[in-house]
Each structure stands twice: as C-alpha cells, then as structure tokens.
N, C-alpha and C. Protein backbone atom coordinates (compact mmCIF):
# COMPACT_ATOMS: atom_id res chain seq x y z
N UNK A 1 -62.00 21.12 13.41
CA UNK A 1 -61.59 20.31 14.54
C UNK A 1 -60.07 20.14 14.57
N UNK A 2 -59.23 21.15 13.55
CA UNK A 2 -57.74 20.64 13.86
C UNK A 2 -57.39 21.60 14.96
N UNK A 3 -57.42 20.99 16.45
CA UNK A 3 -57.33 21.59 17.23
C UNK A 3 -55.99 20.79 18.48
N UNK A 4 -55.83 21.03 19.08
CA UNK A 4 -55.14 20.55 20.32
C UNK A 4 -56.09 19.28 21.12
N UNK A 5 -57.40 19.14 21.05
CA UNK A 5 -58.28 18.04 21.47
C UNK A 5 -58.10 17.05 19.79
N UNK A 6 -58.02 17.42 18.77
CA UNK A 6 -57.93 16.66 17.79
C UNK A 6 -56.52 15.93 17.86
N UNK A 7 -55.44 16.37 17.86
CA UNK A 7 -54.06 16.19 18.20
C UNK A 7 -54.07 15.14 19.51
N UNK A 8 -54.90 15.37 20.56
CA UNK A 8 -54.87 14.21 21.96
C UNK A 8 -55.90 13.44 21.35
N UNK A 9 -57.05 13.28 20.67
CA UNK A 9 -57.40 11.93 20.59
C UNK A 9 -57.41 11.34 19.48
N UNK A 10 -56.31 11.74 18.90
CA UNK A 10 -55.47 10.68 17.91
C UNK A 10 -54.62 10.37 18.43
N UNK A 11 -53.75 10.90 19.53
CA UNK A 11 -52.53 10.55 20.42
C UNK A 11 -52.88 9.32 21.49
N UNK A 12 -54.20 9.76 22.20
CA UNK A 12 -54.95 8.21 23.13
C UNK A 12 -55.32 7.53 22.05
N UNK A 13 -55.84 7.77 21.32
CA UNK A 13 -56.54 6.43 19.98
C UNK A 13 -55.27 5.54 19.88
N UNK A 14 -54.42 6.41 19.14
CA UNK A 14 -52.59 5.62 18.97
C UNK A 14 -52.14 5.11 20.24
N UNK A 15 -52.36 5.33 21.30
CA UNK A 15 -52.04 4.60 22.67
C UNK A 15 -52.26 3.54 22.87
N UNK A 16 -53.74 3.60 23.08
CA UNK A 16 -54.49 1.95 23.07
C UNK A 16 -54.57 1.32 22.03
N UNK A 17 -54.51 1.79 20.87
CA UNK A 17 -53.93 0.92 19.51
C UNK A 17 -52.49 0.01 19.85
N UNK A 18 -52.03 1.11 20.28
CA UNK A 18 -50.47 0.55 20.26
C UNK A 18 -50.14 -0.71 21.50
N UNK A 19 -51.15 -0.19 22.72
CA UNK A 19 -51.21 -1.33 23.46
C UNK A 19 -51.64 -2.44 23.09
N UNK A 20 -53.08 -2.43 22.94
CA UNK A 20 -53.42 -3.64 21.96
C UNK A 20 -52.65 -4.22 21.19
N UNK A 21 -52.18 -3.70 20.10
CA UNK A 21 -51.13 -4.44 19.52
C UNK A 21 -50.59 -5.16 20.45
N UNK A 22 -49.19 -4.32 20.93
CA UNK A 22 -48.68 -5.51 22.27
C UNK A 22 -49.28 -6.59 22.83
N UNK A 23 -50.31 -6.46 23.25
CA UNK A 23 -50.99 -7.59 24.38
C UNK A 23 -51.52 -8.66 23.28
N UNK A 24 -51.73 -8.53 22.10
CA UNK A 24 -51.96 -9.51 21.21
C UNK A 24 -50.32 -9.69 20.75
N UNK A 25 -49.49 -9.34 20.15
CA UNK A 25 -48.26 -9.89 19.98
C UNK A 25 -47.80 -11.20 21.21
N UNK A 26 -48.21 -10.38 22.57
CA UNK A 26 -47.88 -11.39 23.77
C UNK A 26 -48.42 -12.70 23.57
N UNK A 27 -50.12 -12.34 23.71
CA UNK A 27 -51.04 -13.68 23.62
C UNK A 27 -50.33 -14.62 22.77
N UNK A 28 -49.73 -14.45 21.41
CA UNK A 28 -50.00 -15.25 19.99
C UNK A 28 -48.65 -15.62 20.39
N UNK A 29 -47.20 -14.85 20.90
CA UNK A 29 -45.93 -15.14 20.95
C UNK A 29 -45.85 -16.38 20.55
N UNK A 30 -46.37 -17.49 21.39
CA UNK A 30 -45.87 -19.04 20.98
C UNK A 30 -46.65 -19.45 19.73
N UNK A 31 -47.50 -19.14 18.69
CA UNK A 31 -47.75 -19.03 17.57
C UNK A 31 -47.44 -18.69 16.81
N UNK A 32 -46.85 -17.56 16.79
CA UNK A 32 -46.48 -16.12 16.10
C UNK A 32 -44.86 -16.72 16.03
N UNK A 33 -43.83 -17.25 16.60
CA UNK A 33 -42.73 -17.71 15.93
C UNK A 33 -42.26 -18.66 14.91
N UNK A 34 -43.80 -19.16 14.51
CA UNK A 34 -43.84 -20.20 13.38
C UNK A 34 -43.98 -19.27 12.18
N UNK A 35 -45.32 -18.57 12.42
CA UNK A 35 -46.51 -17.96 11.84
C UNK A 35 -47.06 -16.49 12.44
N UNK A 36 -46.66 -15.27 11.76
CA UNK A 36 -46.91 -13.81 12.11
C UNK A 36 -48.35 -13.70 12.14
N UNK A 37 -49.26 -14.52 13.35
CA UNK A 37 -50.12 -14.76 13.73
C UNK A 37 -51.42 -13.44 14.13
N UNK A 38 -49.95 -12.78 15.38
CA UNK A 38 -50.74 -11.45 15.56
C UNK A 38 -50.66 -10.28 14.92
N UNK A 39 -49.44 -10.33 14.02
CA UNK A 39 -49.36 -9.12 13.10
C UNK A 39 -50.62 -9.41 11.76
N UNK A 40 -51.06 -10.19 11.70
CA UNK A 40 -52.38 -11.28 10.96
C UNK A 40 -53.41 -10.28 11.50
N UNK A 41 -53.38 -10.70 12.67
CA UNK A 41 -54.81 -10.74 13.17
C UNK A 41 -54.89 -9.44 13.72
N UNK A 42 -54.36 -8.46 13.89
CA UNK A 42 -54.42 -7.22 14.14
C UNK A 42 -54.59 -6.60 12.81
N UNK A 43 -54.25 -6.72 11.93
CA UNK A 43 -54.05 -5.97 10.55
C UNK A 43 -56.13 -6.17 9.86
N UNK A 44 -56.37 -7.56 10.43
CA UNK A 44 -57.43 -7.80 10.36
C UNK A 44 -58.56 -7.41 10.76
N UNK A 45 -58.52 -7.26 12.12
CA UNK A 45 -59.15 -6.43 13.18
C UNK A 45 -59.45 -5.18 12.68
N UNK A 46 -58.29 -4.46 12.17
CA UNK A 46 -58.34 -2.81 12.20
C UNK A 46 -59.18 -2.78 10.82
N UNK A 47 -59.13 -3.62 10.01
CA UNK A 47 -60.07 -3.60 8.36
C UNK A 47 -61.26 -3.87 8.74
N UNK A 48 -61.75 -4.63 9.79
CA UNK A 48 -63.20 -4.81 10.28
C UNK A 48 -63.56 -3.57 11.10
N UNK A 49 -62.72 -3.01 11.58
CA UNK A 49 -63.27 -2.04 12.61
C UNK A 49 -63.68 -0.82 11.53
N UNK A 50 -62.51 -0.03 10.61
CA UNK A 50 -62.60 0.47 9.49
C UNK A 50 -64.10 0.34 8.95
N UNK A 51 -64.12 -0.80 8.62
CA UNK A 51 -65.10 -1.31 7.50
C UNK A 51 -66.03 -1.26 7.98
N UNK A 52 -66.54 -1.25 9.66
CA UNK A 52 -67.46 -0.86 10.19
C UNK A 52 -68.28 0.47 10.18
N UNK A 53 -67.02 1.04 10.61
CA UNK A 53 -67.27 2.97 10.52
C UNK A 53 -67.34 3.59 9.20
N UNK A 54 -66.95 2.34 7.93
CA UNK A 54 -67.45 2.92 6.39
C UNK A 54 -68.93 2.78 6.29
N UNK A 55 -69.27 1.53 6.86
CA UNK A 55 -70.46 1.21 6.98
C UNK A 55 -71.65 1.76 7.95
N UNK A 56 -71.13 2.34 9.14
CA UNK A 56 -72.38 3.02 10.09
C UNK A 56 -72.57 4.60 9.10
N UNK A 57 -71.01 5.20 8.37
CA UNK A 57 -71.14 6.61 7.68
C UNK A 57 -72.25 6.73 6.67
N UNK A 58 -72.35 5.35 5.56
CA UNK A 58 -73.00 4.91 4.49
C UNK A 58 -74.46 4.92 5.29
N UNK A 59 -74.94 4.43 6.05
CA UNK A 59 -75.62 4.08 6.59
C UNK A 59 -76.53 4.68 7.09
N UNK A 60 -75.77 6.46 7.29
CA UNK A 60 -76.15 7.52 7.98
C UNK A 60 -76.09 7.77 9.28
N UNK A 61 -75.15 6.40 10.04
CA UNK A 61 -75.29 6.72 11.39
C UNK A 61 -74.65 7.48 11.64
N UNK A 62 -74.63 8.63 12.38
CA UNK A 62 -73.88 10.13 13.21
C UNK A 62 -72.66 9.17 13.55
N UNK A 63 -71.72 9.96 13.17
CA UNK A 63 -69.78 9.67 13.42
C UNK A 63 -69.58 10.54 13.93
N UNK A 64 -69.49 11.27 15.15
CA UNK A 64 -68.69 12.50 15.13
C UNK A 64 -66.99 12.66 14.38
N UNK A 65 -66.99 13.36 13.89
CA UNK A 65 -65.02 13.44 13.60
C UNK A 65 -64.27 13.42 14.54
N UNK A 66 -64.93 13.44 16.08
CA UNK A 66 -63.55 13.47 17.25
C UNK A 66 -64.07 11.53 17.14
N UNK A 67 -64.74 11.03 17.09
CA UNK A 67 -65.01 9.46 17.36
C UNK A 67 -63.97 8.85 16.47
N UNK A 68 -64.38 9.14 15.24
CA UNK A 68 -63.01 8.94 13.99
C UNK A 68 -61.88 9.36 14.04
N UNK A 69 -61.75 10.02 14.99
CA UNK A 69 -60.01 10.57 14.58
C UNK A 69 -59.54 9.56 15.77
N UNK A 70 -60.39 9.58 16.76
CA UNK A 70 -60.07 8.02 18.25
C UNK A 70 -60.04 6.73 17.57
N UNK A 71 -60.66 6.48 16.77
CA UNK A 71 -61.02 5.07 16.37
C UNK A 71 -60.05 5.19 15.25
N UNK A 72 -60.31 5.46 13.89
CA UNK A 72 -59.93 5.13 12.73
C UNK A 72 -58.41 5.72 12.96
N UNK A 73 -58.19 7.03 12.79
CA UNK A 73 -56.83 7.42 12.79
C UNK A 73 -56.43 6.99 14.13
N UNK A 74 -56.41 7.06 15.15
CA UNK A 74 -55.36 6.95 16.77
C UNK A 74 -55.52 5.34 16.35
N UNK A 75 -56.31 4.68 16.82
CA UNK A 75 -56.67 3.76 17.35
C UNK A 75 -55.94 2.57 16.35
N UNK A 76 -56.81 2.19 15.11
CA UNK A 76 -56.72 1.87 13.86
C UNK A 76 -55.07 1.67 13.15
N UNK A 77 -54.96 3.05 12.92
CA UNK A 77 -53.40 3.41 12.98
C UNK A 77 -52.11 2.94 13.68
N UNK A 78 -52.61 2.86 14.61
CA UNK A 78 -51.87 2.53 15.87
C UNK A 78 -51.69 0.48 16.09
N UNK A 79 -52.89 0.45 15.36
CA UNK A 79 -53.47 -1.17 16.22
C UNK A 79 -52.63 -1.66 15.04
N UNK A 80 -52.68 -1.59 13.38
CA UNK A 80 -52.33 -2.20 12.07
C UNK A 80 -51.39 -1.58 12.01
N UNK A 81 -50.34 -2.78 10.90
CA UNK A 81 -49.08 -2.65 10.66
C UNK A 81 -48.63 -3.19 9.18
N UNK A 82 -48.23 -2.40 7.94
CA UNK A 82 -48.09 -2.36 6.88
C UNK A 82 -46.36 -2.84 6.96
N UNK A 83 -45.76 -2.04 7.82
CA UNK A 83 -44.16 -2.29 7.72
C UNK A 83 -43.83 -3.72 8.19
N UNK A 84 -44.68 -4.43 9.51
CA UNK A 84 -44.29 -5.61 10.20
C UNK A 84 -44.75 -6.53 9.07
N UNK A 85 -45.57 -6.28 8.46
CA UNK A 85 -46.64 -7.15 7.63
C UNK A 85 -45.24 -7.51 6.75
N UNK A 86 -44.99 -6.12 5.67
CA UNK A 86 -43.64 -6.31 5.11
C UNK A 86 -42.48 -7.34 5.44
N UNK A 87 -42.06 -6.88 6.42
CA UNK A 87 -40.70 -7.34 7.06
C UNK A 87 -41.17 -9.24 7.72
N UNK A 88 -42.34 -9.29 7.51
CA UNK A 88 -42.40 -10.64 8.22
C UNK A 88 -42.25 -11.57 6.66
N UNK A 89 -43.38 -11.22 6.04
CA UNK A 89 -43.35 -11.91 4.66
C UNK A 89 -41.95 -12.03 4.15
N UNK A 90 -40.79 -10.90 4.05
CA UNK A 90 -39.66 -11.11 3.55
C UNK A 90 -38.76 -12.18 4.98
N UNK A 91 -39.26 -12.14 6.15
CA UNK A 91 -38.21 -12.55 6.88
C UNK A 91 -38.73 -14.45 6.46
N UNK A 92 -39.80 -14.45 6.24
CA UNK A 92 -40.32 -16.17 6.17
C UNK A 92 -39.97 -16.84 4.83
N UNK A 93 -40.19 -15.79 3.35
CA UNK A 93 -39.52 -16.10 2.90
C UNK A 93 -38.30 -16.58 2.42
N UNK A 94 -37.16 -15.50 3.35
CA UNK A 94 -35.64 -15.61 2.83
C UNK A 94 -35.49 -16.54 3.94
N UNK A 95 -36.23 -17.31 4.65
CA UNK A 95 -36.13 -18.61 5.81
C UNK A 95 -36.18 -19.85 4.83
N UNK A 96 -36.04 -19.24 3.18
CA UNK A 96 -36.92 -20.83 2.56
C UNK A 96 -38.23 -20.93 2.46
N UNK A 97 -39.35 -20.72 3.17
CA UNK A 97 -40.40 -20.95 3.36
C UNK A 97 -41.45 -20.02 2.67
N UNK A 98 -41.25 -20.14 1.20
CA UNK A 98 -41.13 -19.60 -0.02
C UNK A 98 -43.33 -20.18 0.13
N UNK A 99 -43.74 -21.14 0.65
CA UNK A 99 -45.16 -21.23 0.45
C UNK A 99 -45.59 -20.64 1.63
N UNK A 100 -45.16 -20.65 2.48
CA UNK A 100 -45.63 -20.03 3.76
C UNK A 100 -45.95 -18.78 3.46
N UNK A 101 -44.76 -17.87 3.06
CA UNK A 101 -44.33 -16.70 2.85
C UNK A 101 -46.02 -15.76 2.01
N UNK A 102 -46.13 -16.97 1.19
CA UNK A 102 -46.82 -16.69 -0.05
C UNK A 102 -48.37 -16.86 0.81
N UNK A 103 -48.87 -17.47 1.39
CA UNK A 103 -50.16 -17.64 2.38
C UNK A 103 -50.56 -16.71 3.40
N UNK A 104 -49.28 -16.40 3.95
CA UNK A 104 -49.56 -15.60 4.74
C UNK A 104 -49.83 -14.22 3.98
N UNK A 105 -48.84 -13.73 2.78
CA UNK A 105 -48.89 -13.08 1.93
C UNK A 105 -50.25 -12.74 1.72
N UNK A 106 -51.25 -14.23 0.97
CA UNK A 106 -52.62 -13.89 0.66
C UNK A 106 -53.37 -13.67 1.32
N UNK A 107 -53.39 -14.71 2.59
CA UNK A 107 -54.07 -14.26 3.76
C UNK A 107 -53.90 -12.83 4.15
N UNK A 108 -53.20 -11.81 4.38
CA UNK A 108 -53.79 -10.75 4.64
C UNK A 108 -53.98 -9.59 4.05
N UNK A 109 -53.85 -9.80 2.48
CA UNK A 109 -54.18 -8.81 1.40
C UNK A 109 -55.61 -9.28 1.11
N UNK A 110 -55.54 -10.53 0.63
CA UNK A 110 -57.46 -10.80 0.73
C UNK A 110 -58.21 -11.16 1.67
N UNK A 111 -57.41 -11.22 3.03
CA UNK A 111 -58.35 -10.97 4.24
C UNK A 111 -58.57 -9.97 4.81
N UNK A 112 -57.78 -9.12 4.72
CA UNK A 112 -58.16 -7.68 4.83
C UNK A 112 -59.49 -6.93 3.72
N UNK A 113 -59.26 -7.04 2.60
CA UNK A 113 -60.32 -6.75 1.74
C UNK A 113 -61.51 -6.94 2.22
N UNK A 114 -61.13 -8.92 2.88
CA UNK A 114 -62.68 -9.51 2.97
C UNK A 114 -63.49 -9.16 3.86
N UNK A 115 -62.42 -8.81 5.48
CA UNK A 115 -63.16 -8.78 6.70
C UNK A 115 -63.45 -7.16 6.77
N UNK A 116 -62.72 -6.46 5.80
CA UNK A 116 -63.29 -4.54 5.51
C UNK A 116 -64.82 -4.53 5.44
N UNK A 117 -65.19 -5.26 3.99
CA UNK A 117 -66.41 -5.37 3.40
C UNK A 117 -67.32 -6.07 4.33
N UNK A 118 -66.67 -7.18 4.85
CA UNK A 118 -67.94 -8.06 5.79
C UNK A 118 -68.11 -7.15 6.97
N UNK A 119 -67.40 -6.03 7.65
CA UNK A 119 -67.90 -5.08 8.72
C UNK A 119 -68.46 -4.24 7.82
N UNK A 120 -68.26 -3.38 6.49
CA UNK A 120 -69.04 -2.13 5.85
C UNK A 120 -70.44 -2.74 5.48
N UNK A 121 -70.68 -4.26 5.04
CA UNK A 121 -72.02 -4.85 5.00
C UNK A 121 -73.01 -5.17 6.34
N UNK A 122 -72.04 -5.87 6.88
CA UNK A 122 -72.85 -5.63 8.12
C UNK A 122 -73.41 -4.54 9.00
N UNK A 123 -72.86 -3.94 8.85
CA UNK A 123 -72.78 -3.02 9.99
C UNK A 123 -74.58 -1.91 9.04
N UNK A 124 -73.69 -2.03 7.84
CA UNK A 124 -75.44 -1.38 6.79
C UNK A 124 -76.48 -1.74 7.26
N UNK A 125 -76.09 -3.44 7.44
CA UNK A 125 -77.38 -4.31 7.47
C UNK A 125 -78.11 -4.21 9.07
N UNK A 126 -77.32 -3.69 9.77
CA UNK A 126 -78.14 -3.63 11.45
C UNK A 126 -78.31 -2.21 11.18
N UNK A 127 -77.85 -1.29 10.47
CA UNK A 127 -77.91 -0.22 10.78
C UNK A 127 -78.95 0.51 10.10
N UNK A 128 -79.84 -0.26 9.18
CA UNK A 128 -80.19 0.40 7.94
C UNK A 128 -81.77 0.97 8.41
C-alpha cells in the first residue's frame, strides 16, 4: 500500500487532525491561558482513539491499512502534540509555577497511558 493513495490519506488524515486541533485550541483559548487545556485534551483524545484501534486489531476486528494510515498516522499524528506538550510544561514552569508545571506534567504522561488502555479494553470488551 505505499502508494500515492497511501501518501493522500495520511495527508487528509493530517488535515482534519490538524483542524481539529485548531478548533479545540479555539474552544479552550480562555482556559488554555491559565492551563494548556487543549494541548491536554487533544494529546488525550489521540491515546483513546489509538488505544481503540489497538484494541478492535487485538480483537480481530478487520482494520484495513488505508483506515490506519487515515486514523492513526494522518489523523492521530496530526490531532497530538509531543513538542507543544514540551514547550508548555517548560513555558509554566519557568512562569514559577513549578506545581502546576508538574500536574499538568502528570496529567498527561499518566493520562495518556490511562485513557490508551481504557479505549484498547474497551473497545476488546464490545468487540469480543
């Protein structure tokens, strides 16, 4: 499938990832200048969605690889953010806000873990 249709729907997957993102950055804006609210909750999203499609594969439900390369790579890819995640934790910290820094920190290294597993379980559990 490494084809020119593989190449466009990782390119639309990354589109509407990337929109999404945006339109949740917008929503949260007046949240999100306290608290990196939607860079949170997107990073979150994409570990449930993930954790879903680990879970329908486990499961045996049919994935096609063009569905996964839309969802997990375009989409996924596109929607979560490792660098903002970065750059926010250091920007809240060097603000002083040395506990904040540190919460938000945990919040989305062990909420990501958590909400991965709670879509790869679930998703077993309807699917099985």
């Amino acid at each position: 499938m490494k084809t020119i249709n593989s190449i466009l729907l990782v390119g639309f997957g990354g589109f509407v990832g990337a929109i999404s993102r945006y339109l949740i950055a917008l929503a949260l804006e007046p949240v999100s200048m306290a608290f990196p609210a939607g860079t949170l909750l997107v990073n979150l999203t994409g570990c449930l969605i993930i954790g879903g499609i680990a879970g329908l594969v486990d499961a045996s439900v049919s994935i096609s690889p063009a569905s996964r390369l839309f969802i997990v790579t375009g989409f996924c890819g596109a929607l979560t953010t490792m660098s903002s995640f970065v750059y926010e934790t250091d920007r809240i910290f060097r603000s002083g806000q040395s506990m904040q820094a540190l919460v938000y920190f945990l919040a989305t290294l062990a909420g990501s873990f958590t909400i991965f597993f709670a879509g790869y379980f679930l998703t077993k559990l309807v699917f099985k």
